[in-house]
C-alpha atoms as a PDB file:
ATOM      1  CA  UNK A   1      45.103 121.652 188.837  1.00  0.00           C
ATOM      2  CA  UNK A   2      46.955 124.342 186.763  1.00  0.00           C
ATOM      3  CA  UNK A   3      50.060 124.172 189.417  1.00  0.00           C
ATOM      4  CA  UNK A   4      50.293 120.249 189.116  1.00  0.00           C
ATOM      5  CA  UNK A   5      49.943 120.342 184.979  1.00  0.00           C
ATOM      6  CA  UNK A   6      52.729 122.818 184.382  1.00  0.00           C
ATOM      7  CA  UNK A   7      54.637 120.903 186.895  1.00  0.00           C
ATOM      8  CA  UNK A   8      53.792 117.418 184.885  1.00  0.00           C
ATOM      9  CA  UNK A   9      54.805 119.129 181.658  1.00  0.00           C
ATOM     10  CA  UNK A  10      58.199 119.581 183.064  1.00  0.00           C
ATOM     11  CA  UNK A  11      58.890 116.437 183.499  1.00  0.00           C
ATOM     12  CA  UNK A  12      61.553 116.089 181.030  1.00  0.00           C
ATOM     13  CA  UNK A  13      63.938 119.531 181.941  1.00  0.00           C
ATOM     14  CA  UNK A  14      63.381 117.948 185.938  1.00  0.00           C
ATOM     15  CA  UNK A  15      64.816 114.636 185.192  1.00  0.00           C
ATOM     16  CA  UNK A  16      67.679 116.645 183.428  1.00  0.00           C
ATOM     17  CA  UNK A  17      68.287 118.646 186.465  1.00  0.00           C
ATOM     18  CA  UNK A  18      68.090 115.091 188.387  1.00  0.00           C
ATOM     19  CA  UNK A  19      71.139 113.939 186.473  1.00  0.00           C
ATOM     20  CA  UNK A  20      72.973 117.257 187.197  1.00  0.00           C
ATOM     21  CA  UNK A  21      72.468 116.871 190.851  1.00  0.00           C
ATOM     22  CA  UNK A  22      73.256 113.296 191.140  1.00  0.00           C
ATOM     23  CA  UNK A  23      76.544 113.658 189.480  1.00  0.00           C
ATOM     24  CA  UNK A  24      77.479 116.433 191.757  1.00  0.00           C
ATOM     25  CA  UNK A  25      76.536 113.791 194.622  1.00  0.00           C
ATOM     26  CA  UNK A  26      73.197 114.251 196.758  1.00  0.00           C
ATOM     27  CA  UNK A  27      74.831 116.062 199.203  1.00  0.00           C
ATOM     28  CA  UNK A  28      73.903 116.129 202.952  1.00  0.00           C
ATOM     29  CA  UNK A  29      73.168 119.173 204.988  1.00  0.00           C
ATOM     30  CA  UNK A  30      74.399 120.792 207.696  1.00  0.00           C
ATOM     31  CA  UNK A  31      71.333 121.085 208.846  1.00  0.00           C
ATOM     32  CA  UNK A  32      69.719 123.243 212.463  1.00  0.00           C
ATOM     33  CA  UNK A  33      67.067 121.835 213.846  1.00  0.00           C
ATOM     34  CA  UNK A  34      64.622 119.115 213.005  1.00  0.00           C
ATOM     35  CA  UNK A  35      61.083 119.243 210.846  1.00  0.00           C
ATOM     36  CA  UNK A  36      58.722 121.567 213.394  1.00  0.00           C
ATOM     37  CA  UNK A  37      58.658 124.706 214.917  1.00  0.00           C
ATOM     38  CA  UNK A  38      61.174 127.476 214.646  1.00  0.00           C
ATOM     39  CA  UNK A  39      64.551 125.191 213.869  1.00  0.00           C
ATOM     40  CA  UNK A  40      61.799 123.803 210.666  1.00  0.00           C
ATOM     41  CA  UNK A  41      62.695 127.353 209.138  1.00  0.00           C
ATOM     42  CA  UNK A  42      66.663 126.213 208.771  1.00  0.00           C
ATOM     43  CA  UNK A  43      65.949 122.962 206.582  1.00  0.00           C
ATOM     44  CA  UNK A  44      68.065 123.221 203.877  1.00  0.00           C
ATOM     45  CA  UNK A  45      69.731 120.386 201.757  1.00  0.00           C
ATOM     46  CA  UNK A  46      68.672 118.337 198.862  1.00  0.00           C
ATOM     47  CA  UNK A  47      66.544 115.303 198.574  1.00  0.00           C
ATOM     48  CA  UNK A  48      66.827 113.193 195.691  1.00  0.00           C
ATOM     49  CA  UNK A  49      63.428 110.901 194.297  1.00  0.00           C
ATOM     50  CA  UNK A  50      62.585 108.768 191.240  1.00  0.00           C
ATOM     51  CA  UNK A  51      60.997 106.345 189.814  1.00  0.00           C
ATOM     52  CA  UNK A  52      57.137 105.878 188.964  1.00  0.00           C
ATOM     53  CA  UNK A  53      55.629 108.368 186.032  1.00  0.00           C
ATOM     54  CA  UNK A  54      52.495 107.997 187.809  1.00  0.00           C
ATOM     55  CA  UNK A  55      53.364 108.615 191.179  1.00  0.00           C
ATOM     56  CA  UNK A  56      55.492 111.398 189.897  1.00  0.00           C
ATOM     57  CA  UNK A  57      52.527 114.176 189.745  1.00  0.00           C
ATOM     58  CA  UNK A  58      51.956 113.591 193.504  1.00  0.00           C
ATOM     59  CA  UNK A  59      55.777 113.810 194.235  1.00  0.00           C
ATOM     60  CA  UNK A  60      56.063 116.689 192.521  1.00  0.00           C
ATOM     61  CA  UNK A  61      52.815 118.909 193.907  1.00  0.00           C
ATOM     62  CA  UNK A  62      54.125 117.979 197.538  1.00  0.00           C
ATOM     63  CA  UNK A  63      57.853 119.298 196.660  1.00  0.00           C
ATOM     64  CA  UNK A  64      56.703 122.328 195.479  1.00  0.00           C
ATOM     65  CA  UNK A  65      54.742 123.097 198.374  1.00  0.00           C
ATOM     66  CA  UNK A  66      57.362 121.639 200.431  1.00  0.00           C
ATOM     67  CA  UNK A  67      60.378 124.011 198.869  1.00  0.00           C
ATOM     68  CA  UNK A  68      57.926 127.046 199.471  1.00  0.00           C
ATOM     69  CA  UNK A  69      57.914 126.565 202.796  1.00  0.00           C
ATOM     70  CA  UNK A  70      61.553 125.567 202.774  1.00  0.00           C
ATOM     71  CA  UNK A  71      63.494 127.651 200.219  1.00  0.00           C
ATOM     72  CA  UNK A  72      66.850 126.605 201.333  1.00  0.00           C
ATOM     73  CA  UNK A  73      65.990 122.638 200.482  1.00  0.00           C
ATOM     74  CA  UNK A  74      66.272 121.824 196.440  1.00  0.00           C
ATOM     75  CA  UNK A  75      63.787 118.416 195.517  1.00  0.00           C
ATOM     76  CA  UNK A  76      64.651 116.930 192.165  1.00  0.00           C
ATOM     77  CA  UNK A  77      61.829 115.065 190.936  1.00  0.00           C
ATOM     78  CA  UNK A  78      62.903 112.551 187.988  1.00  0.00           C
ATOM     79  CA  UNK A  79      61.000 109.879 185.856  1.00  0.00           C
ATOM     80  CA  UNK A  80      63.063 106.483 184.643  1.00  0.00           C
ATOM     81  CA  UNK A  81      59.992 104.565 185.164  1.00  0.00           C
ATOM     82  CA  UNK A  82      59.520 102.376 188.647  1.00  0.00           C
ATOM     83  CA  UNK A  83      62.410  99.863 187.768  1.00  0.00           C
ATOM     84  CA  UNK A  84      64.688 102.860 186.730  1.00  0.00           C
ATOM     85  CA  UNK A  85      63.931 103.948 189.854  1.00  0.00           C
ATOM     86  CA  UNK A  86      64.882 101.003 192.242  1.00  0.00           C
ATOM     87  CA  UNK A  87      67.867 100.399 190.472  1.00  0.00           C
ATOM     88  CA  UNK A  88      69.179 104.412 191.326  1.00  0.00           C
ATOM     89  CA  UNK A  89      67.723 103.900 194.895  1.00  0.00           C
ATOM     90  CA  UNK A  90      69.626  99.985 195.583  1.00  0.00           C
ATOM     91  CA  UNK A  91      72.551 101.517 194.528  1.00  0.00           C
ATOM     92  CA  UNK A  92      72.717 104.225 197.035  1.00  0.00           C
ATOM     93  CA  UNK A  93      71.824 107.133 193.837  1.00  0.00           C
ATOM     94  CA  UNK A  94      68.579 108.748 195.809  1.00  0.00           C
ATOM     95  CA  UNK A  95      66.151 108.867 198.965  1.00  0.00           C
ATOM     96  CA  UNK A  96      62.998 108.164 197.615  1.00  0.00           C
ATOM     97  CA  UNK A  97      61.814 105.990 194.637  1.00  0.00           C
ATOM     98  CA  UNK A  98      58.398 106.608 193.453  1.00  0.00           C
ATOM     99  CA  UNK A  99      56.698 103.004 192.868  1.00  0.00           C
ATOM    100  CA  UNK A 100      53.461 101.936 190.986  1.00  0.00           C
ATOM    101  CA  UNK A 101      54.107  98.176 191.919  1.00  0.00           C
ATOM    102  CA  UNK A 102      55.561  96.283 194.703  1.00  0.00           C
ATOM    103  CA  UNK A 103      59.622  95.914 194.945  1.00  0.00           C
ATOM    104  CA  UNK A 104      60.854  92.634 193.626  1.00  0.00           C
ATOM    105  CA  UNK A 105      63.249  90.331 195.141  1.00  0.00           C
ATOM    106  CA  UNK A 106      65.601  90.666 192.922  1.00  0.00           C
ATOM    107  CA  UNK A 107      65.375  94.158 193.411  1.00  0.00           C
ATOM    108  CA  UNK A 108      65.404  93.621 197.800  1.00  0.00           C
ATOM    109  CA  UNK A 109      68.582  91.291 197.080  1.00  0.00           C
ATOM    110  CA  UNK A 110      70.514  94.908 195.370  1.00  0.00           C
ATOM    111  CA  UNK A 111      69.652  96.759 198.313  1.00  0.00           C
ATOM    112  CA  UNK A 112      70.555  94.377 200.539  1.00  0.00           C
ATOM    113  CA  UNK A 113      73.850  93.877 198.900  1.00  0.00           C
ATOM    114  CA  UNK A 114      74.503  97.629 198.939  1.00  0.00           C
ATOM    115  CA  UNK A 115      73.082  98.245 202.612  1.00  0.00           C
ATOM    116  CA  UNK A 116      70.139  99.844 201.633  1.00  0.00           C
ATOM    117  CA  UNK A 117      67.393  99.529 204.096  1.00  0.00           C
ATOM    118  CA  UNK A 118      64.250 101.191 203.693  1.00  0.00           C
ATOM    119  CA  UNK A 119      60.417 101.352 204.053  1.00  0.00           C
ATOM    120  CA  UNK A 120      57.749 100.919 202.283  1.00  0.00           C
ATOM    121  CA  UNK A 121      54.748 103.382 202.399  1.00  0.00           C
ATOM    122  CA  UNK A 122      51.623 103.146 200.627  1.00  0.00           C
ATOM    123  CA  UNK A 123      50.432 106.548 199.346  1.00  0.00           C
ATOM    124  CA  UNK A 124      47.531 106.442 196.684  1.00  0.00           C
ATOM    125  CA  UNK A 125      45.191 104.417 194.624  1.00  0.00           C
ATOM    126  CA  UNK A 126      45.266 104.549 190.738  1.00  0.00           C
ATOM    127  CA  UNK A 127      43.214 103.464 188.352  1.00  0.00           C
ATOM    128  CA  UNK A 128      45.243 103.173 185.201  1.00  0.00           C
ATOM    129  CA  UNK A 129      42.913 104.878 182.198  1.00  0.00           C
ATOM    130  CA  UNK A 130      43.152 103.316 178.875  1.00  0.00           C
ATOM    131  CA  UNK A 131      42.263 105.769 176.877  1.00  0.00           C
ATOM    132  CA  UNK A 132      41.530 107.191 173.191  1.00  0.00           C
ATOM    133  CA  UNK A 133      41.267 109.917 170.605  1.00  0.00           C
ATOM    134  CA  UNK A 134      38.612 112.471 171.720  1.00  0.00           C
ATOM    135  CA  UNK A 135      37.231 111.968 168.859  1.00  0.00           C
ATOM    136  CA  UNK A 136      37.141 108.132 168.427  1.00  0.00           C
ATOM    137  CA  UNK A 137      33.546 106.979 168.714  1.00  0.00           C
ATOM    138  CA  UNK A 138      33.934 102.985 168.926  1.00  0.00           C
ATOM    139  CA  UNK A 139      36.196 102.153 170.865  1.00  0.00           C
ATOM    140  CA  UNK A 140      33.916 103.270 174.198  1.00  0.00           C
ATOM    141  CA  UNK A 141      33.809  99.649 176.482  1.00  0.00           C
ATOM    142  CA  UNK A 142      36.389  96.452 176.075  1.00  0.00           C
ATOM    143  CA  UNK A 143      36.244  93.606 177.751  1.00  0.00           C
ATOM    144  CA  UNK A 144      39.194  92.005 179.635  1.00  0.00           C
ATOM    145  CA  UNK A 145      39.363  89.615 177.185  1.00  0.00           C
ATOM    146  CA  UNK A 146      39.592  92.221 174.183  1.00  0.00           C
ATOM    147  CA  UNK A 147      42.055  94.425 175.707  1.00  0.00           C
ATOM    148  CA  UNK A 148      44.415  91.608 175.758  1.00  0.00           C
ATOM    149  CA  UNK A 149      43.584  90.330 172.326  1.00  0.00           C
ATOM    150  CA  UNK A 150      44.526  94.073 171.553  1.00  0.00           C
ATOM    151  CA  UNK A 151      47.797  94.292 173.638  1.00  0.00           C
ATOM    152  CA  UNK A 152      48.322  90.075 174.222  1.00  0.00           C
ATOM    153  CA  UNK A 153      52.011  88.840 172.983  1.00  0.00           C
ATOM    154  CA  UNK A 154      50.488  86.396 170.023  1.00  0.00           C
ATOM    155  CA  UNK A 155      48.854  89.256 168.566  1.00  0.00           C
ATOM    156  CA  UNK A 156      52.245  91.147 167.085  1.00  0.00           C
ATOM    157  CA  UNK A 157      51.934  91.146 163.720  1.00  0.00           C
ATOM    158  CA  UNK A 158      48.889  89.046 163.501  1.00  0.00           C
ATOM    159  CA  UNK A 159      45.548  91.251 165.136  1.00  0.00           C
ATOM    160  CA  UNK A 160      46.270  94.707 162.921  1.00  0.00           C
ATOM    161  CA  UNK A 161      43.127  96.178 162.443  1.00  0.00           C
ATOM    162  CA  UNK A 162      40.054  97.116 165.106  1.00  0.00           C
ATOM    163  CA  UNK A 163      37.597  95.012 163.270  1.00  0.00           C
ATOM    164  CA  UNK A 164      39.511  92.083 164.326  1.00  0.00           C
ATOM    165  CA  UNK A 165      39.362  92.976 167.614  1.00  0.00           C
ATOM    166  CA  UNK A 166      35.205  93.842 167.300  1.00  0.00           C
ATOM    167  CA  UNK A 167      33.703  93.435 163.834  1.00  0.00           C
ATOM    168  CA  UNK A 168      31.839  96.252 164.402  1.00  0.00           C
ATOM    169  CA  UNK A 169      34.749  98.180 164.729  1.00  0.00           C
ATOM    170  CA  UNK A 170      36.302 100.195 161.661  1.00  0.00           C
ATOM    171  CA  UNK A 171      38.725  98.183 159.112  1.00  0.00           C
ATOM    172  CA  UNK A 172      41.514 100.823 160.373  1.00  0.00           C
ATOM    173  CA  UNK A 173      44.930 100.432 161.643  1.00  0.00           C
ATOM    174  CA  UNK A 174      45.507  99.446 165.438  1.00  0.00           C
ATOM    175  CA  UNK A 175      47.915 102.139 167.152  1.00  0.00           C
ATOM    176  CA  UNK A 176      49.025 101.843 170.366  1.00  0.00           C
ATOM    177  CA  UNK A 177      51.134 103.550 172.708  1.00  0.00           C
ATOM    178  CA  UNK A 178      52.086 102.745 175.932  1.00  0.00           C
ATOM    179  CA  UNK A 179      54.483 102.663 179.047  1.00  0.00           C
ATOM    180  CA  UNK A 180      58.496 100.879 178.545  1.00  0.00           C
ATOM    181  CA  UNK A 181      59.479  97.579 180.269  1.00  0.00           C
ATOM    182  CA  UNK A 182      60.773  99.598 183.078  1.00  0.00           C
ATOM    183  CA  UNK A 183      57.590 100.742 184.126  1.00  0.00           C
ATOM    184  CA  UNK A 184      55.551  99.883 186.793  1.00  0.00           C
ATOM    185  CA  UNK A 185      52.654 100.774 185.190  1.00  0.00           C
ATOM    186  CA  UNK A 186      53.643  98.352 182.031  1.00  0.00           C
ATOM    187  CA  UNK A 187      54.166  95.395 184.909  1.00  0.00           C
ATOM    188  CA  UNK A 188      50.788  96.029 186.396  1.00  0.00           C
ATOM    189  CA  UNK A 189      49.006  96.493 183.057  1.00  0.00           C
ATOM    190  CA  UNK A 190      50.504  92.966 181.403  1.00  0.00           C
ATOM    191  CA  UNK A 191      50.158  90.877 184.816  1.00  0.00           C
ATOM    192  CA  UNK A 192      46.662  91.864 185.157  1.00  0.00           C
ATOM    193  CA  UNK A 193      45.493  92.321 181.375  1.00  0.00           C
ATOM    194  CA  UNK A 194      47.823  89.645 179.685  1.00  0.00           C
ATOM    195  CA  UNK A 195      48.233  87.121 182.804  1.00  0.00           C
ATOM    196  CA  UNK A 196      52.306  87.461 183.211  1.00  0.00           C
ATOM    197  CA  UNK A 197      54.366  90.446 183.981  1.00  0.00           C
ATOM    198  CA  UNK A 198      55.934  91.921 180.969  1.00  0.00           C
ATOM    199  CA  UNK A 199      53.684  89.765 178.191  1.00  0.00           C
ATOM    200  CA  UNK A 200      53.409  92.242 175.730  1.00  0.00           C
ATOM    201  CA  UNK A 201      53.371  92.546 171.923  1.00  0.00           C
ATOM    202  CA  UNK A 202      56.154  94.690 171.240  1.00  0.00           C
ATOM    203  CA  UNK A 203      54.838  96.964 168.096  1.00  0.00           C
ATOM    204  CA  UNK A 204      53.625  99.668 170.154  1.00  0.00           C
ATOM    205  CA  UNK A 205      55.328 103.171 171.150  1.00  0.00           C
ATOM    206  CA  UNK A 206      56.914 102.854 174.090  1.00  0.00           C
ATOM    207  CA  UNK A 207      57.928 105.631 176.546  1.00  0.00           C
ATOM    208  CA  UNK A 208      59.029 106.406 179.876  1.00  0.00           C
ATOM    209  CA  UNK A 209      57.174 109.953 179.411  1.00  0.00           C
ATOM    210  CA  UNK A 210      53.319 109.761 179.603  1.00  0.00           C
ATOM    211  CA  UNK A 211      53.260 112.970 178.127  1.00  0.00           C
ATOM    212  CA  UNK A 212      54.644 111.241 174.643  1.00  0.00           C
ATOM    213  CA  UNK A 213      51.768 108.651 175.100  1.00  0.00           C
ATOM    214  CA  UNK A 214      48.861 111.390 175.382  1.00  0.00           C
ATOM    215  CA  UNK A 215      50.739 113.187 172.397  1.00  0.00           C
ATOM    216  CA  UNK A 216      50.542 109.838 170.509  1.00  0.00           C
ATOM    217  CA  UNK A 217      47.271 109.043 171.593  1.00  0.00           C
ATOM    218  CA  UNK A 218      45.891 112.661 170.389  1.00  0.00           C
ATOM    219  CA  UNK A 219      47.260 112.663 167.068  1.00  0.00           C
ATOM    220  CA  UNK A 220      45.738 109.737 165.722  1.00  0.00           C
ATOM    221  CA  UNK A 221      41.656 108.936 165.711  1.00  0.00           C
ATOM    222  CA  UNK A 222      42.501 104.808 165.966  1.00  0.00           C
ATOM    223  CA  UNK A 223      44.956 105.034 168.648  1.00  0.00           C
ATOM    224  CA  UNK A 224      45.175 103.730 171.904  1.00  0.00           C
ATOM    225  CA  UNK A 225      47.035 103.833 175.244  1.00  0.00           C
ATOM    226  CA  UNK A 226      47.303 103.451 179.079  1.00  0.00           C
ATOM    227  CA  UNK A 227      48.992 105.342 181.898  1.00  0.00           C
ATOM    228  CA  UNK A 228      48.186 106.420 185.086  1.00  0.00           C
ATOM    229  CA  UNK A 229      44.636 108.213 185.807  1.00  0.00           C
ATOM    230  CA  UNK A 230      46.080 111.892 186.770  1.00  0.00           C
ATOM    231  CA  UNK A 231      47.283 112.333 182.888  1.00  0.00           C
ATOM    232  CA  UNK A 232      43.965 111.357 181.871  1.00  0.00           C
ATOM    233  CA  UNK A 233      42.379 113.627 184.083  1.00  0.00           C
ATOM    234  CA  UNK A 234      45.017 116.617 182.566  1.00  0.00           C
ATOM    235  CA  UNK A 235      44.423 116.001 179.192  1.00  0.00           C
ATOM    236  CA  UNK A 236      40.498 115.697 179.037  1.00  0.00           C
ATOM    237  CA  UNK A 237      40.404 117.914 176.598  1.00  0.00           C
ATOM    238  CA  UNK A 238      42.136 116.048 174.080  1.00  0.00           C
ATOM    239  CA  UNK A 239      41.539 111.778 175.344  1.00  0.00           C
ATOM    240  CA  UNK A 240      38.354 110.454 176.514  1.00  0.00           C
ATOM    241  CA  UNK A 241      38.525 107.392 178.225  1.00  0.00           C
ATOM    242  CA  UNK A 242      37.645 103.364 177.182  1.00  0.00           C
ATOM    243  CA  UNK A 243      35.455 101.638 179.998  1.00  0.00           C
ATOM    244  CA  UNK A 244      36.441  98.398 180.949  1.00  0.00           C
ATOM    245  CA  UNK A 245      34.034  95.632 181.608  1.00  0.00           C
ATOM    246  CA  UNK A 246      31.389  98.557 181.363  1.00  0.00           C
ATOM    247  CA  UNK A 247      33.151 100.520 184.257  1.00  0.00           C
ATOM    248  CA  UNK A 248      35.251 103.699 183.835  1.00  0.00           C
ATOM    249  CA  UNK A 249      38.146 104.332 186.172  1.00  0.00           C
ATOM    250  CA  UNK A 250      37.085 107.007 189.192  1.00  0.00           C
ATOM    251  CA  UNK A 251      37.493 108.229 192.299  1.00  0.00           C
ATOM    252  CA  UNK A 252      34.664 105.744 193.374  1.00  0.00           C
ATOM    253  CA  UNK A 253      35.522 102.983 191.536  1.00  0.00           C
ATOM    254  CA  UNK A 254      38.985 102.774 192.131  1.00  0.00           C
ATOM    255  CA  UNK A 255      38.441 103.114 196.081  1.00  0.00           C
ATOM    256  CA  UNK A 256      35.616 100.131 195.995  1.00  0.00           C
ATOM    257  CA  UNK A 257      37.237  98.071 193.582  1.00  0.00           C
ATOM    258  CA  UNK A 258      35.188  97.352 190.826  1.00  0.00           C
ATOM    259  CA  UNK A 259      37.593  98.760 187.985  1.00  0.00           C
ATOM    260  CA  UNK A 260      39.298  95.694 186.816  1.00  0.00           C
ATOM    261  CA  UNK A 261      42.300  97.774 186.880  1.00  0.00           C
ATOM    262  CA  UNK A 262      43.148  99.627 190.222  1.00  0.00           C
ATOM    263  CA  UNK A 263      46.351  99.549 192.265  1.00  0.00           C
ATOM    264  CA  UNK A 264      48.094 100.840 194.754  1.00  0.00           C
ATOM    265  CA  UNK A 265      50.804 103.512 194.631  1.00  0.00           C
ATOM    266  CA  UNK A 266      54.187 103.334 196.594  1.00  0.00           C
ATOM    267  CA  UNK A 267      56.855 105.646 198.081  1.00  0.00           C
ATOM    268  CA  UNK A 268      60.195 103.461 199.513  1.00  0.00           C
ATOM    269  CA  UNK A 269      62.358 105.434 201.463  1.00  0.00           C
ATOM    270  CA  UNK A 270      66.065 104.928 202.535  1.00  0.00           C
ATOM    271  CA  UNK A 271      66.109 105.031 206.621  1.00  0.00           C
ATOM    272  CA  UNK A 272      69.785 106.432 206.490  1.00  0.00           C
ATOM    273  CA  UNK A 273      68.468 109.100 204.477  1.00  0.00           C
ATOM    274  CA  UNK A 274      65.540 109.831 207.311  1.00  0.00           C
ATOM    275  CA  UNK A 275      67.768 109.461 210.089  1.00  0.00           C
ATOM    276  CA  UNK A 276      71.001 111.135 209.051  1.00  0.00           C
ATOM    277  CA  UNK A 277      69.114 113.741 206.666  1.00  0.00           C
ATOM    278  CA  UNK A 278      66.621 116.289 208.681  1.00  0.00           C
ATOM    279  CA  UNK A 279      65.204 117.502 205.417  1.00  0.00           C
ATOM    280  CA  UNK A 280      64.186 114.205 204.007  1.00  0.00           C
ATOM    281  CA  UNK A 281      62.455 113.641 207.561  1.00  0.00           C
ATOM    282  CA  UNK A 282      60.755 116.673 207.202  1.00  0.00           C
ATOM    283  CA  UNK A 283      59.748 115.653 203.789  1.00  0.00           C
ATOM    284  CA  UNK A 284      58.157 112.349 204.318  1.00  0.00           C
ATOM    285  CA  UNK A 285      56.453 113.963 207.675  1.00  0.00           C
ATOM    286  CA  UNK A 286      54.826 116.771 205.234  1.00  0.00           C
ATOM    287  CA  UNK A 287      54.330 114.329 202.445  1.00  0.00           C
ATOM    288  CA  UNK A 288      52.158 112.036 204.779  1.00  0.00           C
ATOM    289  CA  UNK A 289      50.478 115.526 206.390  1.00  0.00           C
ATOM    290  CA  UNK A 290      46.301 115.985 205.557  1.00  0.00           C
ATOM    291  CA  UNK A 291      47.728 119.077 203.430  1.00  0.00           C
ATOM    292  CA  UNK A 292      50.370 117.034 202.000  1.00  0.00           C
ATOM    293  CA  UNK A 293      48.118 113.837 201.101  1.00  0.00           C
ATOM    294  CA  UNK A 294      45.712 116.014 199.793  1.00  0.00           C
ATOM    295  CA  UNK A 295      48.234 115.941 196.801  1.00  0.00           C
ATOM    296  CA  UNK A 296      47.085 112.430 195.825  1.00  0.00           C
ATOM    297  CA  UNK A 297      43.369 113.710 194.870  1.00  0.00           C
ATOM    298  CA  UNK A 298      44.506 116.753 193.926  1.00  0.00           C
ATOM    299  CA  UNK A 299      46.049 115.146 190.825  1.00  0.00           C
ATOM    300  CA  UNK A 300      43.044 112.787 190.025  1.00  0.00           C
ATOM    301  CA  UNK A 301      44.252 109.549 192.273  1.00  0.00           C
ATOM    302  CA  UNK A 302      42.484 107.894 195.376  1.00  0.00           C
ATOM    303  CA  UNK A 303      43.350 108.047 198.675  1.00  0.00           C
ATOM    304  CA  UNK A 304      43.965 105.019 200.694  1.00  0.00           C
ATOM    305  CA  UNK A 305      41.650 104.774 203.682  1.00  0.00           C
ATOM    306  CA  UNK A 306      42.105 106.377 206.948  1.00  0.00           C
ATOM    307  CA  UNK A 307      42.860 103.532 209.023  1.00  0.00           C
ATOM    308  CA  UNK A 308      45.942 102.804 206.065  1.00  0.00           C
ATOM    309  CA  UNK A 309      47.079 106.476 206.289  1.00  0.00           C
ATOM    310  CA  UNK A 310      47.309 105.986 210.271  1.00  0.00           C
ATOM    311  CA  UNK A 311      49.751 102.570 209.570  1.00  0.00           C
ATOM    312  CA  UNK A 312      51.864 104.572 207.347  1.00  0.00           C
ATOM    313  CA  UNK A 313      52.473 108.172 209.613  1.00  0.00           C
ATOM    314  CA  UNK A 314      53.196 105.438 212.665  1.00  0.00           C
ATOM    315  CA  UNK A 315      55.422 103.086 210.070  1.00  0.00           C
ATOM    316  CA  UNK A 316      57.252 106.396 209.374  1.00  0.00           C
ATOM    317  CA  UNK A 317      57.664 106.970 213.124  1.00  0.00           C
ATOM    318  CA  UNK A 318      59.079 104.149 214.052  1.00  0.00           C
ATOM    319  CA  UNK A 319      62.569 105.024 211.647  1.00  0.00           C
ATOM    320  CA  UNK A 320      64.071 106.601 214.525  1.00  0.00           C
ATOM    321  CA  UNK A 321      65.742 109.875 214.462  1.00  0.00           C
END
């Protein structure tokens, strides 16, 4: 867990270093060999990926591992949120986008006007947390219903303090913090908590960076927030976690679906990049490896079942080389 925090905590100097790369162009490889055996050892290139703060933990475990056992390949890792990322992959910017929601057609019809074909591969299960201050002691199990009176559009400005949310609650300020309009994770969350994508109230803290949210969220006893499980399951020590409906987001109830709030997480992947690019081949084949999609529990997410994993590795085959 200690390899995949530190790596999560350097989220912000990676996405730096993503912008470096990309304006020096992602640069193809002369590359010996293909992704097994003896040639494996000659991978060397970079791979470019975005997108999805919650599917970025994953991402980022399997490059590391992946760079160790190929130290001539470079794997820049960045965070503009799920529609940051489609936009950089439509336009031809990087191989992989990180996704915590379905592409949109709006977002097919730029690839498809900039001859970007890809595939879609399902890699995870979430459970986005909504959490609290450790040390908050009432706000322990919402309903649906409340957690939208809480984050709902008609509420800006209007539903300021918890005890209009529960009267049992304290008379104190409502603070939230949560993901921008061009995450995934904010689509998800306001589709299934508000009924439409991107019906919000807007006097929150917004940020692409879930590690601002759990810095918001701990600083304040009446705050509030949501982002993907594996930063709740980093920063136990400081958030606890609000049940919903009386269930708390888990391994088990992610994978069976009764948390209200589960959802699937996404890699899309440019075939030119897989067929004219060994070491983004390579990548994907480790990435959907047991030891590489061991990575998805490893951080706190669920792993799609068996039979699903099989679909995507034969998906993945059929982008000829």
């Amino acid at each position: 867990m200690n390899r995949v925090k530190s790596r999560i905590l350097l989220t912000i100097s990676l996405s730096v270093a993503l912008g470096l790369i990309v304006a020096c162009g992602n640069g193809s490889s002369g590359i010996a060999g293909g992704s097994s055996g003896e040639n494996a050892n000659k991978l060397s290139g970079s791979i470019v990926i975005d997108g999805s703060s919650t599917v970025y933990p994953v991402t980022e475990a399997v490059a590391e591992e992946f760079q160790r056992a190929h130290p001539d390949t470079r794997v820049t890792v960045g965070v503009s949120g799920t529609g940051g990322g489609f936009t950089k992959f439509c336009t031809g910017e990087i191989d992989i986008s990180g996704a915590s929601r379905p592409i949109r057609d709006k977002e097919r019809d730029m690839c498809s006007g900039n001859e970007i074909e890809f595939i879609e591969l399902r890699v995870g299960l979430d459970g986005l947390a909504v959490v609290k201050n450790k040390a908050n002691n009432y706000l322990d199990d919402l309903t649906m219903e409340q957690l939208s009176l809480t984050w709902g559009p008609v509420s800006e400005g209007t539903i300021v303090k918890w005890n209009q949310i529960d009267p049992s609650f304290p008379a104190e300020d409502i603070d939230l913090y949560g993901p921008g309009t061009d995450s995934g994770t904010f689509d998800f969350f306001t589709e299934h908590v508000n009924g439409e994508a991107g019906a919000s109230r807007g006097d929150y803290t917004p940020s692409e960076d879930d590690n601002v949210l759990v810095t918001g969220v701990a600083g304040n006893l009446h705050s509030m927030g949501y982002f993907g499980f594996a930063y709740y399951v980093e920063n136990m020590d400081v958030l606890s976690v609000v049940k919903i409906n009386g269930v708390a987001p888990s391994g088990e109830t992610v994978s069976d679906g009764s948390y209200p709030l589960a959802r699937p997480l996404y890699l899309y992947v440019s075939i030119k990049s897989l067929q004219e690019r060994n070491q983004v081949r390579a990548f994907m084949d480790y990435y959907l490896s047991d030891e590489g999609i061991a990575m998805v529990t490893e951080v706190g997410y669920s792993n799609i079942p068996p039979t699903e994993l099989a679909d995507m590795r034969a998906s993945l085959a059929t982008v000829g080389n």
